[in-house]
Protein backbone atom coordinates (compact mmCIF):
# COMPACT_ATOMS: atom_id res chain seq x y z
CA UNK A 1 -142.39 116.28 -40.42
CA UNK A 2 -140.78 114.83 -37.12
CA UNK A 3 -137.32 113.27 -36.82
CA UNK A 4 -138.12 111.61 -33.61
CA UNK A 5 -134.63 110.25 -33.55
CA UNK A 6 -133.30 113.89 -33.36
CA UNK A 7 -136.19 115.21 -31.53
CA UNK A 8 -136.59 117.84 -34.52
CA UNK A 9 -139.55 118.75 -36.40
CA UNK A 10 -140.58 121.12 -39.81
CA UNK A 11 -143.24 122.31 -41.14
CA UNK A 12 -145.10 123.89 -44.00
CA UNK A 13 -148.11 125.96 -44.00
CA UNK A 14 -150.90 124.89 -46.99
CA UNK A 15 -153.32 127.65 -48.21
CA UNK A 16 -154.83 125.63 -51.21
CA UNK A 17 -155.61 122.32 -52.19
CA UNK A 18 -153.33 122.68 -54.78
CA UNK A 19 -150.53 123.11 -51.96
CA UNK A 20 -151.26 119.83 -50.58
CA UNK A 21 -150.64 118.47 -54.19
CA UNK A 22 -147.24 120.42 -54.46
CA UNK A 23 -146.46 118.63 -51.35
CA UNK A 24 -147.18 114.84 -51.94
CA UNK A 25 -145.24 115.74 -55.13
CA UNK A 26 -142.14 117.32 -53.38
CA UNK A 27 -142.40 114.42 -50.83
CA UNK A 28 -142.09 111.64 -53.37
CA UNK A 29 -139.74 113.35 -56.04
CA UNK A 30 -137.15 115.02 -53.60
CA UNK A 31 -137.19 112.32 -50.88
CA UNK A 32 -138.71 109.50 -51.93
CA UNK A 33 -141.47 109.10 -49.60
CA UNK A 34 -144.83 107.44 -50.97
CA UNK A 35 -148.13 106.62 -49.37
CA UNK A 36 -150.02 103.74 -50.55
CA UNK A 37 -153.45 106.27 -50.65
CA UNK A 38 -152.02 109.42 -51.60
CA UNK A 39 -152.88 109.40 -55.18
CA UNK A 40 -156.67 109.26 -53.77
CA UNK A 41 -155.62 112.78 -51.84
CA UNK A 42 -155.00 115.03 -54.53
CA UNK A 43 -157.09 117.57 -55.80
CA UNK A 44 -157.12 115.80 -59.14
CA UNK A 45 -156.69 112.15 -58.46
CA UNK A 46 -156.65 111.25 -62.15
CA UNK A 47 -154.70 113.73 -63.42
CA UNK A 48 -151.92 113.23 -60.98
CA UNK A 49 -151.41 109.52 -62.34
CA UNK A 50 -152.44 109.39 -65.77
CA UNK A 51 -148.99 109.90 -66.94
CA UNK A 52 -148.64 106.31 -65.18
CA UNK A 53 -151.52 104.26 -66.37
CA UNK A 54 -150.09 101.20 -69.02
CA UNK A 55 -153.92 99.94 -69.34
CA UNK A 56 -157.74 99.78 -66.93
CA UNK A 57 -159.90 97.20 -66.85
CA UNK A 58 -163.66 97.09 -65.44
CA UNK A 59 -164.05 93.69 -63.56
CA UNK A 60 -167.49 93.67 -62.35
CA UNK A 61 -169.68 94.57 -59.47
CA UNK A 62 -168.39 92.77 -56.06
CA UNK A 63 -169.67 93.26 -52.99
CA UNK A 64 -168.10 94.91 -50.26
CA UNK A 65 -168.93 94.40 -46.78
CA UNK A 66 -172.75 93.94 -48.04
CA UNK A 67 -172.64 96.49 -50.45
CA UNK A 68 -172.54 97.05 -54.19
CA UNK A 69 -169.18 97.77 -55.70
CA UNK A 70 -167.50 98.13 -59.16
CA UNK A 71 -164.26 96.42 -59.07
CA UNK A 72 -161.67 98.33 -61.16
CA UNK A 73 -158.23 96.94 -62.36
CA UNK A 74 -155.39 99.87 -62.87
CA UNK A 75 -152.00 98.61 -64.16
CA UNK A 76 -149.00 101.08 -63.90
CA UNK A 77 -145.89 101.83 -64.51
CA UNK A 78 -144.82 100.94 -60.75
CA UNK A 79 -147.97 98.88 -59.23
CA UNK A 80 -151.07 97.36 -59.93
CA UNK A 81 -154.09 98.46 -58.29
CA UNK A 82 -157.65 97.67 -57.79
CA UNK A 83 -160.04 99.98 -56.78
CA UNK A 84 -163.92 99.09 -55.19
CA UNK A 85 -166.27 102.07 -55.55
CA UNK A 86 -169.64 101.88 -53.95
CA UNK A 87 -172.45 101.03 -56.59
CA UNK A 88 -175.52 103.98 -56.66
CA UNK A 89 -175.90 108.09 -55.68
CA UNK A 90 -172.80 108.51 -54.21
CA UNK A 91 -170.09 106.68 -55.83
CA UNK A 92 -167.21 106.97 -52.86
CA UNK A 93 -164.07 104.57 -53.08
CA UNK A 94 -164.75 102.06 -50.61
CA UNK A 95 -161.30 99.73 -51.39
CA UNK A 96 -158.36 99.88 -52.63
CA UNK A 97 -155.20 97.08 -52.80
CA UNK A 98 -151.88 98.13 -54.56
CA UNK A 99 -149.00 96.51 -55.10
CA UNK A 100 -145.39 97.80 -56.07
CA UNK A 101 -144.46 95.42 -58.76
CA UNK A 102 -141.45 97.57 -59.31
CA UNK A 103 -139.85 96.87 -56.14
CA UNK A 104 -138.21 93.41 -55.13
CA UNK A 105 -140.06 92.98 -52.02
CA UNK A 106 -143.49 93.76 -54.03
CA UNK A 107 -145.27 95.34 -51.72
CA UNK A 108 -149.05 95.44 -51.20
CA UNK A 109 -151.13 97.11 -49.34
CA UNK A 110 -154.85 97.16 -48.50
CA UNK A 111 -156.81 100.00 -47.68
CA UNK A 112 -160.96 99.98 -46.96
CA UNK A 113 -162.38 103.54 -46.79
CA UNK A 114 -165.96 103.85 -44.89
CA UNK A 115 -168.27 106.01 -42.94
CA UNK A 116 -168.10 108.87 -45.94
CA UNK A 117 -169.41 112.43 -44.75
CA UNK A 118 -169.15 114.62 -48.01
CA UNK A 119 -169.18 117.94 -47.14
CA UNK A 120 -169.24 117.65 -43.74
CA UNK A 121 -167.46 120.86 -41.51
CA UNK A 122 -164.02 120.01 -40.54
CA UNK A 123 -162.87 121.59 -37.48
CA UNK A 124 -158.99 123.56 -39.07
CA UNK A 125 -157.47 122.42 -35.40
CA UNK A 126 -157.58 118.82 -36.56
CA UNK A 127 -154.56 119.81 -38.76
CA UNK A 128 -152.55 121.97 -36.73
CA UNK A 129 -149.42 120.76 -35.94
CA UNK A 130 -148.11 120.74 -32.00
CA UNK A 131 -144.58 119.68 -31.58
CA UNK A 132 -143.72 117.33 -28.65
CA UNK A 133 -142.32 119.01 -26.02
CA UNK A 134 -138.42 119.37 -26.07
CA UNK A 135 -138.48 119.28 -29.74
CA UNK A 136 -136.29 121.66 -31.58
CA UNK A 137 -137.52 123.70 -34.77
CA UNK A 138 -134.91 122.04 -38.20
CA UNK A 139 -135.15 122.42 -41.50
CA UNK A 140 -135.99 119.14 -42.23
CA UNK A 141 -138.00 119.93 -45.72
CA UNK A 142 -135.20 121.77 -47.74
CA UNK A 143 -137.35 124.47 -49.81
CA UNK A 144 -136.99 126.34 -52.71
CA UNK A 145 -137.36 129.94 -52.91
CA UNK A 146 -140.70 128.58 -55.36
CA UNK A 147 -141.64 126.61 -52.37
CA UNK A 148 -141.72 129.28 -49.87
């Protein structure tokens, strides 16, 4: 996390994809901060939002930039979503539109998902953080001793 404001930055180390869940969870509970994909991130992506789900209904196939999709209608607690996964071997989500009916503005957001490589290598210096230079080390991410 970067405060660019303050020119201040914290960070966490993740050992397990479960970590990464602890964190999206930590992000949105203790400081509010969503992500219009996120739920599509954890390790679990149903069970992290089942909790949330007031009903699912299976539109149809669409098509997609050219290709085959089932069109899926999710209504929540706090948005409505549809979701476009590809049609065939390797069902992938290809789409997905939410939109925050509990907030005044409503917000919605669009996100299209392509060129899948499952399994692919990824190189672990992708996602190591560098801090710009100048910036100062902060506790920006108050932790628990649990957290730690």
């Amino acid at each position: 996390m970067l405060d660019v404001g303050k020119n201040s930055y914290d960070s966490v180390t993740l050992k397990k994809a479960t970590d990464l869940d602890k964190l999206f969870d930590i992000l949105r509970d203790r400081y509010q901060l969503g992500f219009p994909v996120v739920d599509l991130l954890y390790s679990n992506p149903y069970a992290s939002y089942a909790g949330y789900i007031l009903s699912v209904a299976y539109v149809g196939k669409r098509s997609i930039n050219g290709v085959s999709a089932h069109q899926i209608s999710i209504e929540s607690t706090d948005a409505d979503w549809q979701i476009w996964i590809k049609d065939g071997d390797a069902p992938v989500p290809m789409r997905l539109a939410v939109s925050y009916v509990t907030q005044a503005e409503k917000p919605g957001y669009i996100t299209e998902l392509s060129d899948w490589q499952i399994n692919a290598g990824v190189n672990r210096d992708r996602f190591t953080f560098n801090a710009p230079g100048g910036a100062m080390k902060a506790e920006l991410l108050k932790r628990t001793a649990a957290e730690k």
